[in-house]
PDB file of N, CA and C in Angstrom:
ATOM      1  N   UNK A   1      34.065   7.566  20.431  1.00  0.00           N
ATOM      2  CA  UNK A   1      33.602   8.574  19.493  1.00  0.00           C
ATOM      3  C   UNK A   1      32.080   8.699  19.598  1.00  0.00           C
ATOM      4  N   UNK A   2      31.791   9.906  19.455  1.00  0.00           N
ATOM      5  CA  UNK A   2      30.049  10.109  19.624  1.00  0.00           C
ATOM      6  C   UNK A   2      29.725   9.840  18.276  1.00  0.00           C
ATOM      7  N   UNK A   3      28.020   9.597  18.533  1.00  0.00           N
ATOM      8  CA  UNK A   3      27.452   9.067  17.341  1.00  0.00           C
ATOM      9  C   UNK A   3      27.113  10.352  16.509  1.00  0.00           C
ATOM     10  N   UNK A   4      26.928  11.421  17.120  1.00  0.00           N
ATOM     11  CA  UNK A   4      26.907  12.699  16.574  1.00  0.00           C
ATOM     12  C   UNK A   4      27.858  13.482  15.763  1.00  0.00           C
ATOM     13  N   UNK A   5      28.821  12.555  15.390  1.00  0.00           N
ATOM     14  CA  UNK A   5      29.955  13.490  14.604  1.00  0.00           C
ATOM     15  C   UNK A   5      30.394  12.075  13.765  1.00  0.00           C
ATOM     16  N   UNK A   6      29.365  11.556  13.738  1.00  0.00           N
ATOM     17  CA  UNK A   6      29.552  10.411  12.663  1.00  0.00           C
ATOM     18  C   UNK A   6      29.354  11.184  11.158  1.00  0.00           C
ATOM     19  N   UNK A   7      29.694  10.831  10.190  1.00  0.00           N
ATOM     20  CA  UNK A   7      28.964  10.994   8.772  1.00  0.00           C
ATOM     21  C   UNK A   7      27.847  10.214   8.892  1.00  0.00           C
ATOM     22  N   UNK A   8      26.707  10.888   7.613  1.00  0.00           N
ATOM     23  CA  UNK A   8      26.034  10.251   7.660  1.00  0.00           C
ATOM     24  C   UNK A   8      26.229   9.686   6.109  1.00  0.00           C
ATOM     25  N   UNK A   9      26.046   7.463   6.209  1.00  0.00           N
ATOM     26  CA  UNK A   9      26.528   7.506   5.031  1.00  0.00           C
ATOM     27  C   UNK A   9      24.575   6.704   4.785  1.00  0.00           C
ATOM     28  N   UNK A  10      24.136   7.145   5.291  1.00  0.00           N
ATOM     29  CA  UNK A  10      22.698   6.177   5.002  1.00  0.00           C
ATOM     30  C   UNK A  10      21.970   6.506   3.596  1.00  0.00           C
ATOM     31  N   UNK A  11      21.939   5.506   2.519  1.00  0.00           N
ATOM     32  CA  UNK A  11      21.116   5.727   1.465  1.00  0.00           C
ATOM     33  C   UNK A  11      20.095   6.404   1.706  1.00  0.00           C
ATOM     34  N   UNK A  12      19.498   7.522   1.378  1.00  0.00           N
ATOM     35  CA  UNK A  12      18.384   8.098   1.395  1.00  0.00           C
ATOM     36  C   UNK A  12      17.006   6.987   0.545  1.00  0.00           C
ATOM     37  N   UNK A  13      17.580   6.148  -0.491  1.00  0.00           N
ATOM     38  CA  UNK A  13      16.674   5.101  -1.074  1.00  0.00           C
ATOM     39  C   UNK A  13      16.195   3.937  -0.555  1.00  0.00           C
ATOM     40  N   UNK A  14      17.222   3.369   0.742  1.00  0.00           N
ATOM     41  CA  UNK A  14      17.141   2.440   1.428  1.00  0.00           C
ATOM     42  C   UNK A  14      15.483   2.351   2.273  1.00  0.00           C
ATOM     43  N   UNK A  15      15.194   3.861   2.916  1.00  0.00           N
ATOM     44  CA  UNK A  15      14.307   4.325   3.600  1.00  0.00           C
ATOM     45  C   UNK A  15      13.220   4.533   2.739  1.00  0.00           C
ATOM     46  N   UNK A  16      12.576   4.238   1.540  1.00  0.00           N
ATOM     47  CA  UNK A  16      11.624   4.620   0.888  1.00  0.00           C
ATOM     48  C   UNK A  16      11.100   3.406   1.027  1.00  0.00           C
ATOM     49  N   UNK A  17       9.735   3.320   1.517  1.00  0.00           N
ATOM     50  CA  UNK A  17       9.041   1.942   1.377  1.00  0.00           C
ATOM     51  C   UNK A  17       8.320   1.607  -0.045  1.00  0.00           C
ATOM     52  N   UNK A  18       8.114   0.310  -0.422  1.00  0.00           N
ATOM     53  CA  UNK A  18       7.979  -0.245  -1.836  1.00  0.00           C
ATOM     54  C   UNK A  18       6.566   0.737  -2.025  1.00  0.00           C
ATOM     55  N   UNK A  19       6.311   1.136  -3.130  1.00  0.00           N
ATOM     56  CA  UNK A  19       5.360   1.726  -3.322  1.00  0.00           C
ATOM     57  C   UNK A  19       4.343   0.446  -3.787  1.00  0.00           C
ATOM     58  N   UNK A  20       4.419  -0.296  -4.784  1.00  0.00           N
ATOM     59  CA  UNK A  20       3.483  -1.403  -5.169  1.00  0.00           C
ATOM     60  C   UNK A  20       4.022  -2.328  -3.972  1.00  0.00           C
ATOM     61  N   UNK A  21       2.627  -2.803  -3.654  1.00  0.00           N
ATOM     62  CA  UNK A  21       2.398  -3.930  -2.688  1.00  0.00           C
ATOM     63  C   UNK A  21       2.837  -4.999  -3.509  1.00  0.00           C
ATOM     64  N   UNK A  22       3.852  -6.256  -2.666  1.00  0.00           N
ATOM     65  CA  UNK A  22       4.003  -7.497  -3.426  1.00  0.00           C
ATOM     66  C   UNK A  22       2.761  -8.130  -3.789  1.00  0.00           C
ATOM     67  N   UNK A  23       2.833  -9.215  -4.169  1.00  0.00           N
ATOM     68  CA  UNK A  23       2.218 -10.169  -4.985  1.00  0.00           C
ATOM     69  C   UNK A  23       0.958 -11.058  -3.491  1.00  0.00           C
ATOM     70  N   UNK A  24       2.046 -11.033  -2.537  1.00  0.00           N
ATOM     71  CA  UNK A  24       1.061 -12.012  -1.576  1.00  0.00           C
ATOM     72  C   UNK A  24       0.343 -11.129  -0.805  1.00  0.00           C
ATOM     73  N   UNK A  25       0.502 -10.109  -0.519  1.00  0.00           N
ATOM     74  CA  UNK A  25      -0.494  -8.989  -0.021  1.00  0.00           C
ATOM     75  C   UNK A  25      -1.383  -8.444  -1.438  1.00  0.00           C
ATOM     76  N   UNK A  26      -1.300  -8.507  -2.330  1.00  0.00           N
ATOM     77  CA  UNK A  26      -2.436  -8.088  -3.386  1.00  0.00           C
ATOM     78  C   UNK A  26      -3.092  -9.272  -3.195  1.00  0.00           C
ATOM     79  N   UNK A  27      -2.716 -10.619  -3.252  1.00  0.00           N
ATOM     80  CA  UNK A  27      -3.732 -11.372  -3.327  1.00  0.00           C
ATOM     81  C   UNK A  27      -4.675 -12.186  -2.034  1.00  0.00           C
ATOM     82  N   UNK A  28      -3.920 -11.437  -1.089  1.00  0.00           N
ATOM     83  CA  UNK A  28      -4.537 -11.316   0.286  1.00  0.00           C
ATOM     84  C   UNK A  28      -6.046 -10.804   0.587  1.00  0.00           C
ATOM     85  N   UNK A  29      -6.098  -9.742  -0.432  1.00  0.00           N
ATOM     86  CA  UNK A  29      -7.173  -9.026  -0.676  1.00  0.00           C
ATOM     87  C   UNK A  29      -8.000  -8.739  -1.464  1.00  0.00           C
ATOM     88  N   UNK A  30      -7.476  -9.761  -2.620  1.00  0.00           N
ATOM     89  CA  UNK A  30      -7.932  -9.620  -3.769  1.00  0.00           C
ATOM     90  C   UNK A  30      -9.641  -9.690  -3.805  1.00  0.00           C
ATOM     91  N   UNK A  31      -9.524 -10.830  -2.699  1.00  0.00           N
ATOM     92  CA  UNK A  31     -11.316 -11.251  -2.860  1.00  0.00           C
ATOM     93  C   UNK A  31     -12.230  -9.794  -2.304  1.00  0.00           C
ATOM     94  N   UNK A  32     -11.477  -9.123  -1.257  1.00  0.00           N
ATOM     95  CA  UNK A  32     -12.322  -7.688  -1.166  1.00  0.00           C
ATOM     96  C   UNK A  32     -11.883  -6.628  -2.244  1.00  0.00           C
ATOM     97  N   UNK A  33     -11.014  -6.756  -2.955  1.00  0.00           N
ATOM     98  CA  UNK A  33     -10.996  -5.568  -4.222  1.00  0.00           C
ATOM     99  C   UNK A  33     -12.090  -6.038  -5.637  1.00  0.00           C
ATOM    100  N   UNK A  34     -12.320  -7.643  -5.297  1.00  0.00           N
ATOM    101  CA  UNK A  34     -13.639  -8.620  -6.012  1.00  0.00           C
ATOM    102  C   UNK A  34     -14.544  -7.544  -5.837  1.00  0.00           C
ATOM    103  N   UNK A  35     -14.818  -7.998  -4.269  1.00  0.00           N
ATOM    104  CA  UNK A  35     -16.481  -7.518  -3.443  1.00  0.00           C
ATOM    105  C   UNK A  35     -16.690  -5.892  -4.347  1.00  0.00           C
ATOM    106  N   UNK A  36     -15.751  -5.114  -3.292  1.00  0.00           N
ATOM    107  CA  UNK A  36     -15.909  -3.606  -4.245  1.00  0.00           C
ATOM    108  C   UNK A  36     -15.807  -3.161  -5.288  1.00  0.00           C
ATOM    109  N   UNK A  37     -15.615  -4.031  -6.374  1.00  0.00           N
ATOM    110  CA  UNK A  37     -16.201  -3.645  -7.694  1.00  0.00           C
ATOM    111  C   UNK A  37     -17.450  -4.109  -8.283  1.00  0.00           C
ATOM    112  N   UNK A  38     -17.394  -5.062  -7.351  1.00  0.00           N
ATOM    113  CA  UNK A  38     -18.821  -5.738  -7.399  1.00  0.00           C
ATOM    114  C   UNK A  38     -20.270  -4.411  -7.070  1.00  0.00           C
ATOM    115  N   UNK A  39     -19.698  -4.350  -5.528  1.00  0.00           N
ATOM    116  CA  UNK A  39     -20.573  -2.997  -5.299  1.00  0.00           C
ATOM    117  C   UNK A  39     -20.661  -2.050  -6.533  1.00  0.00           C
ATOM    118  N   UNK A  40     -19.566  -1.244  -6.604  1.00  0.00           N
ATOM    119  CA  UNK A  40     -19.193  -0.332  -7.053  1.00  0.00           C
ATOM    120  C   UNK A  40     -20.618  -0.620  -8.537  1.00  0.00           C
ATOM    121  N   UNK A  41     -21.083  -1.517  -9.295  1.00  0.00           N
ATOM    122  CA  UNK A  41     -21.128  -1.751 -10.415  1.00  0.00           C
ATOM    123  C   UNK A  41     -22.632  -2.035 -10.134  1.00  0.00           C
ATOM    124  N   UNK A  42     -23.225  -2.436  -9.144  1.00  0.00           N
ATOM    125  CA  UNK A  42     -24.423  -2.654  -8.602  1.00  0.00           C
ATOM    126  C   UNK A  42     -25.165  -1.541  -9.472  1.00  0.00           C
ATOM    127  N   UNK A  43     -26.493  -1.525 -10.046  1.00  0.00           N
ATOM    128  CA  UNK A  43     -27.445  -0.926 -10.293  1.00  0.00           C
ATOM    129  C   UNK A  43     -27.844   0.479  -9.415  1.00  0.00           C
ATOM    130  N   UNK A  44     -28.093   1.686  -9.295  1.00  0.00           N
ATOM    131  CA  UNK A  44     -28.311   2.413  -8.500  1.00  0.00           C
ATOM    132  C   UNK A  44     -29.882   2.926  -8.229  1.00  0.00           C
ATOM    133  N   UNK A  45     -30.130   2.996  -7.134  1.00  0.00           N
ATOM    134  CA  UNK A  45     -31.696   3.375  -7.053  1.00  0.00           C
ATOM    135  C   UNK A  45     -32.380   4.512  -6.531  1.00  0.00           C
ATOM    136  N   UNK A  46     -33.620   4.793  -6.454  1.00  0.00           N
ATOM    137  CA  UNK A  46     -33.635   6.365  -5.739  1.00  0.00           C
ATOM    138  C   UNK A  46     -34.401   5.674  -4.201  1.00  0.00           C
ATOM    139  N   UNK A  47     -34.173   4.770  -3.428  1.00  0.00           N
ATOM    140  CA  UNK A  47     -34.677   4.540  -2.711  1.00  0.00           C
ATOM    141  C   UNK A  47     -33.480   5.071  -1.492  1.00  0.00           C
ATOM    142  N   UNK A  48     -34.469   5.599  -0.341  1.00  0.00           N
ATOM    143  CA  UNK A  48     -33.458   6.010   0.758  1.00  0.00           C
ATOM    144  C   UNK A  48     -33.793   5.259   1.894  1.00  0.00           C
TER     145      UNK A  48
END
């Protein structure tokens, strides 16, 4: 039988990747989401 006249029974939900990152990849990075608020919060100056 061809694969082309199969049904298709594939969850369409199966294929959605996790939208929130787990727990060990947030804290993978946590120390650079640190840094850039750090920046982010820095004083601003008119020097170029």
């Amino acid at each position: 039988m061809d694969e082309d006249f199969l049904p298709d029974t594939t969850d369409p939900l199966e294929n959605i990747p996790e939208i929130a990152p787990n727990e060990a990849e947030t804290l993978a990075y946590q120390h650079l989401i640190d840094r850039l608020e750090e920046i982010e919060n820095l004083p601003t100056t008119d020097a170029q």
